[in-house]
N, C-alpha and C. Protein backbone atom coordinates (compact mmCIF):
# COMPACT_ATOMS: atom_id res chain seq x y z
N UNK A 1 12.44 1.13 -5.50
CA UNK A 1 11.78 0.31 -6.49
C UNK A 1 11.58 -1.10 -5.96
N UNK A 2 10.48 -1.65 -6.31
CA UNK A 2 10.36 -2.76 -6.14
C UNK A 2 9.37 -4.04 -6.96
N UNK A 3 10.17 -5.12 -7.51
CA UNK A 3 9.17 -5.80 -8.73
C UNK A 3 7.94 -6.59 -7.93
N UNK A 4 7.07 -6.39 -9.18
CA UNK A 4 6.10 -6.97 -8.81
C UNK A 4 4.95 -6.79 -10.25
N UNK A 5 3.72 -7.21 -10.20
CA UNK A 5 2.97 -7.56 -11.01
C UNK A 5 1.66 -6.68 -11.04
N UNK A 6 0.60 -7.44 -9.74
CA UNK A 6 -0.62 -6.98 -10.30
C UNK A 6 -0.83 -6.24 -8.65
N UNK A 7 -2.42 -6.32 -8.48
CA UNK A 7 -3.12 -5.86 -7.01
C UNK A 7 -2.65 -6.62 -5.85
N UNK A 8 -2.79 -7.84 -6.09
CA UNK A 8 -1.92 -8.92 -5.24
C UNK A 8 -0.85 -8.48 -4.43
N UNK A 9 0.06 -8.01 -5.89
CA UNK A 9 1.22 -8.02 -5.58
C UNK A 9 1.68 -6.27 -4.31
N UNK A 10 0.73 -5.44 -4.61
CA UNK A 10 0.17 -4.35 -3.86
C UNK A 10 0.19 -4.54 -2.62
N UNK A 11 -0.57 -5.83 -2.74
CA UNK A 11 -1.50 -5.75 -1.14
C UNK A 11 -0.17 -5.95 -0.30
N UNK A 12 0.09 -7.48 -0.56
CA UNK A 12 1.17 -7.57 -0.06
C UNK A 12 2.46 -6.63 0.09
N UNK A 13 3.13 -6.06 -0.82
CA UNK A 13 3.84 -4.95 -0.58
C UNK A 13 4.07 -3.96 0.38
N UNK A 14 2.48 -3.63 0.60
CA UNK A 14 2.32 -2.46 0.98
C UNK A 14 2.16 -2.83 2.43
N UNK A 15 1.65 -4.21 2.82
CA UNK A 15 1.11 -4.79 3.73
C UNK A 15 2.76 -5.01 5.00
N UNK A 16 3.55 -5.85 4.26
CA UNK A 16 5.24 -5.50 4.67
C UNK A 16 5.57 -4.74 5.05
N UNK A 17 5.58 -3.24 3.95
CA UNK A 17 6.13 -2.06 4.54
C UNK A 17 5.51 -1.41 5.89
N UNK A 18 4.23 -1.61 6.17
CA UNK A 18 3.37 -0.76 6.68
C UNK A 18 3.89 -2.07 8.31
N UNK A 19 4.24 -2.84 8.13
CA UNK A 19 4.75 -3.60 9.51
C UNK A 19 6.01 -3.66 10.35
N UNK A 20 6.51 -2.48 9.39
CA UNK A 20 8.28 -1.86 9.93
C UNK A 20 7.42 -0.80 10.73
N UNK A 21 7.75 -0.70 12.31
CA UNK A 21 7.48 -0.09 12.81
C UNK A 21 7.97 1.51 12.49
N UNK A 22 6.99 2.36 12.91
CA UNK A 22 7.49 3.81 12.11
C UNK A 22 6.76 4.03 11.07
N UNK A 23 6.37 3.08 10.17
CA UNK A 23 5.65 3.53 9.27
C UNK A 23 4.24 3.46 8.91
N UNK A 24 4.03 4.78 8.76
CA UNK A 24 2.45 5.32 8.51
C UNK A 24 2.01 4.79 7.72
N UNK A 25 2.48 5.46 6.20
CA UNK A 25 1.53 4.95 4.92
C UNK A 25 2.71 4.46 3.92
N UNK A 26 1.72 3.74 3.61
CA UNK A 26 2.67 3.06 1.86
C UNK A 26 2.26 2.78 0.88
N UNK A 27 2.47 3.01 -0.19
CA UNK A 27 1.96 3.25 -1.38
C UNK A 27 3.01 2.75 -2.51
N UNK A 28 2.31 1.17 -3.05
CA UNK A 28 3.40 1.13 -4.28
C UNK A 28 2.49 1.09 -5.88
N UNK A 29 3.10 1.75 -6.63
CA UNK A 29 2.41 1.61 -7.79
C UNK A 29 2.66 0.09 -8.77
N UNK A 30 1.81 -0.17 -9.39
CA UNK A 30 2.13 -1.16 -10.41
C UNK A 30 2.80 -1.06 -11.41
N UNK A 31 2.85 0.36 -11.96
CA UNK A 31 3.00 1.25 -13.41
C UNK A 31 4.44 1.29 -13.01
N UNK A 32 4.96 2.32 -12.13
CA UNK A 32 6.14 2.33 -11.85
C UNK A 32 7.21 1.87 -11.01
N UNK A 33 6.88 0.69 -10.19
CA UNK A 33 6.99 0.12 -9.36
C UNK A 33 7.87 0.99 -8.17
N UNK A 34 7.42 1.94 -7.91
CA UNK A 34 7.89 2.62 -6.70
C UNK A 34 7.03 2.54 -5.45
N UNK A 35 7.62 2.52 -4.49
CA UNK A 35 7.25 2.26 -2.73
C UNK A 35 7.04 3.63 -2.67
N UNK A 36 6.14 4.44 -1.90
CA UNK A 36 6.51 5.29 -1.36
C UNK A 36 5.85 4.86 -0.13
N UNK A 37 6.88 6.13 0.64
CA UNK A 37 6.28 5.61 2.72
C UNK A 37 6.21 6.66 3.33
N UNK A 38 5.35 6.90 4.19
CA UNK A 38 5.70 7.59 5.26
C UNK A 38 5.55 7.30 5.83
N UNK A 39 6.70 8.07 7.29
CA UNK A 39 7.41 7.34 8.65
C UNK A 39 7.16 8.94 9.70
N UNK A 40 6.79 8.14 10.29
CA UNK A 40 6.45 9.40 12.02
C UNK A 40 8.14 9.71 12.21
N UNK A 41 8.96 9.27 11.98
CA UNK A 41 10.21 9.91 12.45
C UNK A 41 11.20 9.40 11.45
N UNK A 42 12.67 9.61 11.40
CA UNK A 42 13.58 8.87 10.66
C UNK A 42 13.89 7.56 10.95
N UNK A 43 13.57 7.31 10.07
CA UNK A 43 13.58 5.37 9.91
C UNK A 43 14.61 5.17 9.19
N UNK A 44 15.30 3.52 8.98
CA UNK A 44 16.26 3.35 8.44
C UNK A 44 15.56 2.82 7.57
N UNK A 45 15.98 2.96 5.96
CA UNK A 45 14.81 2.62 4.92
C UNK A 45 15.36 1.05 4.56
N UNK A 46 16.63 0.54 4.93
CA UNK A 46 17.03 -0.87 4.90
C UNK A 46 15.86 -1.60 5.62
N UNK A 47 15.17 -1.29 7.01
CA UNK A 47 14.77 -2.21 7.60
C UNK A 47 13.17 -2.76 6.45
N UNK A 48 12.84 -1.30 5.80
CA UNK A 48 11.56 -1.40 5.29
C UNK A 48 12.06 -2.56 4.24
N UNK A 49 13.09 -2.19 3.29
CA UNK A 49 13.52 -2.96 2.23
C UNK A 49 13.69 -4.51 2.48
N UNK A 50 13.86 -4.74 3.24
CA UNK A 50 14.07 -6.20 4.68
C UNK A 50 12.61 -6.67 4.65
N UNK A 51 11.74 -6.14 5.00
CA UNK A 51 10.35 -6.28 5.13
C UNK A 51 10.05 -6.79 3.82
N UNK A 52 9.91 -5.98 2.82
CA UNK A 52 9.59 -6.37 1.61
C UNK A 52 9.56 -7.52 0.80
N UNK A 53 11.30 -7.94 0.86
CA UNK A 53 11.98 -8.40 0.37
C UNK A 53 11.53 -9.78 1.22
N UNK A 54 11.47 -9.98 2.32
CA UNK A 54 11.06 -11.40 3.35
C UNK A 54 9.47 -11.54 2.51
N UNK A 55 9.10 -10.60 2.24
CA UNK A 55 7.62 -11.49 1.70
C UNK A 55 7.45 -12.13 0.36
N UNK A 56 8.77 -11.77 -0.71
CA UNK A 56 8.92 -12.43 -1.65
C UNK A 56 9.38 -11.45 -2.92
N UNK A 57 9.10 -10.01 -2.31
CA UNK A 57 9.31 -9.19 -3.67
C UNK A 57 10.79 -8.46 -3.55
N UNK A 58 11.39 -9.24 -4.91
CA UNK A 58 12.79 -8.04 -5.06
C UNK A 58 12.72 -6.81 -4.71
N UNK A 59 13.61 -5.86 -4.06
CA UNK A 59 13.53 -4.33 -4.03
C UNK A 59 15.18 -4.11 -4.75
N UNK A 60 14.96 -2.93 -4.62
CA UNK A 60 16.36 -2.30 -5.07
C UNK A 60 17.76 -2.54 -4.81
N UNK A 61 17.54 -2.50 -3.33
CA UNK A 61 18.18 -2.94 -2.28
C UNK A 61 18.41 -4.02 -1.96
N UNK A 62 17.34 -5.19 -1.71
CA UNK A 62 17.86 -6.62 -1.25
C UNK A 62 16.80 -7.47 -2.15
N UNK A 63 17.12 -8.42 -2.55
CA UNK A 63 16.83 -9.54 -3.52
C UNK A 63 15.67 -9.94 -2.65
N UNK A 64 14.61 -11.02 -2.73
CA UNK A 64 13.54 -11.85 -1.63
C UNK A 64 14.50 -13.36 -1.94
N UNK A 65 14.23 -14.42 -0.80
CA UNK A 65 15.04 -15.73 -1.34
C UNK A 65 13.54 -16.20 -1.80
N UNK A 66 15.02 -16.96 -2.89
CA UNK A 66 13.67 -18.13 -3.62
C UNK A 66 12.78 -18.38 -2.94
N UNK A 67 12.85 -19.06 -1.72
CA UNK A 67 12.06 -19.99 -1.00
C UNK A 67 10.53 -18.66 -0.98
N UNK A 68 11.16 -17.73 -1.07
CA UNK A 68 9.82 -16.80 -0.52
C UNK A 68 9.10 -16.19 -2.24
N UNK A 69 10.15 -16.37 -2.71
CA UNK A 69 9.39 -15.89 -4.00
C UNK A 69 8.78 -16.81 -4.57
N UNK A 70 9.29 -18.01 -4.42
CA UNK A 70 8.36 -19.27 -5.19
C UNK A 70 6.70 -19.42 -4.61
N UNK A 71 6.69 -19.00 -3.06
CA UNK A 71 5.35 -19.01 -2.03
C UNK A 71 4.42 -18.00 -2.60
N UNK A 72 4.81 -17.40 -3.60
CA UNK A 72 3.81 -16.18 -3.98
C UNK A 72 2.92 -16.62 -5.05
N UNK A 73 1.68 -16.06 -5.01
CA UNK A 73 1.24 -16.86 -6.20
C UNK A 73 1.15 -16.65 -7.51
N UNK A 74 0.56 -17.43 -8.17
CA UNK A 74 1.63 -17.40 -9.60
C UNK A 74 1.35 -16.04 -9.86
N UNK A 75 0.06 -15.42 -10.10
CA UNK A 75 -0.02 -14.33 -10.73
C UNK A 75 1.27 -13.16 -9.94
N UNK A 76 1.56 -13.49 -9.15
CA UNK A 76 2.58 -12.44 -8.17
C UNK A 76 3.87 -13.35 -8.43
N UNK A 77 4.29 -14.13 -9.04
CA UNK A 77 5.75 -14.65 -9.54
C UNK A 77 6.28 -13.49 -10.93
N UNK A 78 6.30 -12.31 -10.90
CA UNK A 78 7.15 -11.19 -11.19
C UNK A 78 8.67 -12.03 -11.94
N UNK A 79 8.62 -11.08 -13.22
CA UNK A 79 9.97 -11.44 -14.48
C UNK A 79 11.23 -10.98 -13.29
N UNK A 80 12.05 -12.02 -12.11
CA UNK A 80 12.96 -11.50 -11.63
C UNK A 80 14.29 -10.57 -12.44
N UNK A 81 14.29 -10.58 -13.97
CA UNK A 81 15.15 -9.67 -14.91
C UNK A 81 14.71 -8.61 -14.77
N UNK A 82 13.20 -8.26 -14.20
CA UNK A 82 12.84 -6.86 -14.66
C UNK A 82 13.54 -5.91 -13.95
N UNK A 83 14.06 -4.77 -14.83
CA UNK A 83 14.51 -3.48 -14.15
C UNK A 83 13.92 -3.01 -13.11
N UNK A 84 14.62 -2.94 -11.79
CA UNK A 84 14.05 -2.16 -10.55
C UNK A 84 14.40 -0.81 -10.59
N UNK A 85 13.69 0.06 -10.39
CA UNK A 85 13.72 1.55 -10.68
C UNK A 85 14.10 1.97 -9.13
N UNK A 86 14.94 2.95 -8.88
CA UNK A 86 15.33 3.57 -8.05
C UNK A 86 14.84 4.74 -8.21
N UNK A 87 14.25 5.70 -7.01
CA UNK A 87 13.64 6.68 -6.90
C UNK A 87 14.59 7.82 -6.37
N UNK A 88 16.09 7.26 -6.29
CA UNK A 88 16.60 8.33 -5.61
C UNK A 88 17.66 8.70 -6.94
């Protein structure tokens, strides 16, 4: 899971994950805020969550720091209370 808002918040998302080497495709929804990925081999899914999380968006796993969540723009400044959904 990972918070976030609108298309913006997509691009970017998806844009992160897809720069952890290993990974093919990524796909996060708005509705349910789930990542999905695919990876040419077994990947460690921390490093993707790392990725994410450095561009400003909470995941499940690791928080983004302020400094990176404040850089997002407003429409992509996401309710940090909101429930992150875990897919596992």
């Amino acid at each position: 899971g990972v918070r976030g808002n609108c298309g913006m918040c997509k691009t970017t998302i998806e844009k992160a994950a897809l720069s952890v080497d290993g990974v093919e495709e990524a796909s996060w929804s708005i509705t349910s805020k789930i990542l999905d990925v695919k990876t040419e081999r077994n990947l460690d899914s921390v490093k993707i969550h790392e990725a994410v999380a450095n561009s400003g968006y909470d995941t499940e796993l690791i928080l983004a720091l302020d400094e990176n969540y404040n850089n997002l723009p407003g429409c992509c400044q996401y309710n940090r209370e909101m429930e992150i959904p875990s897919k596992n």
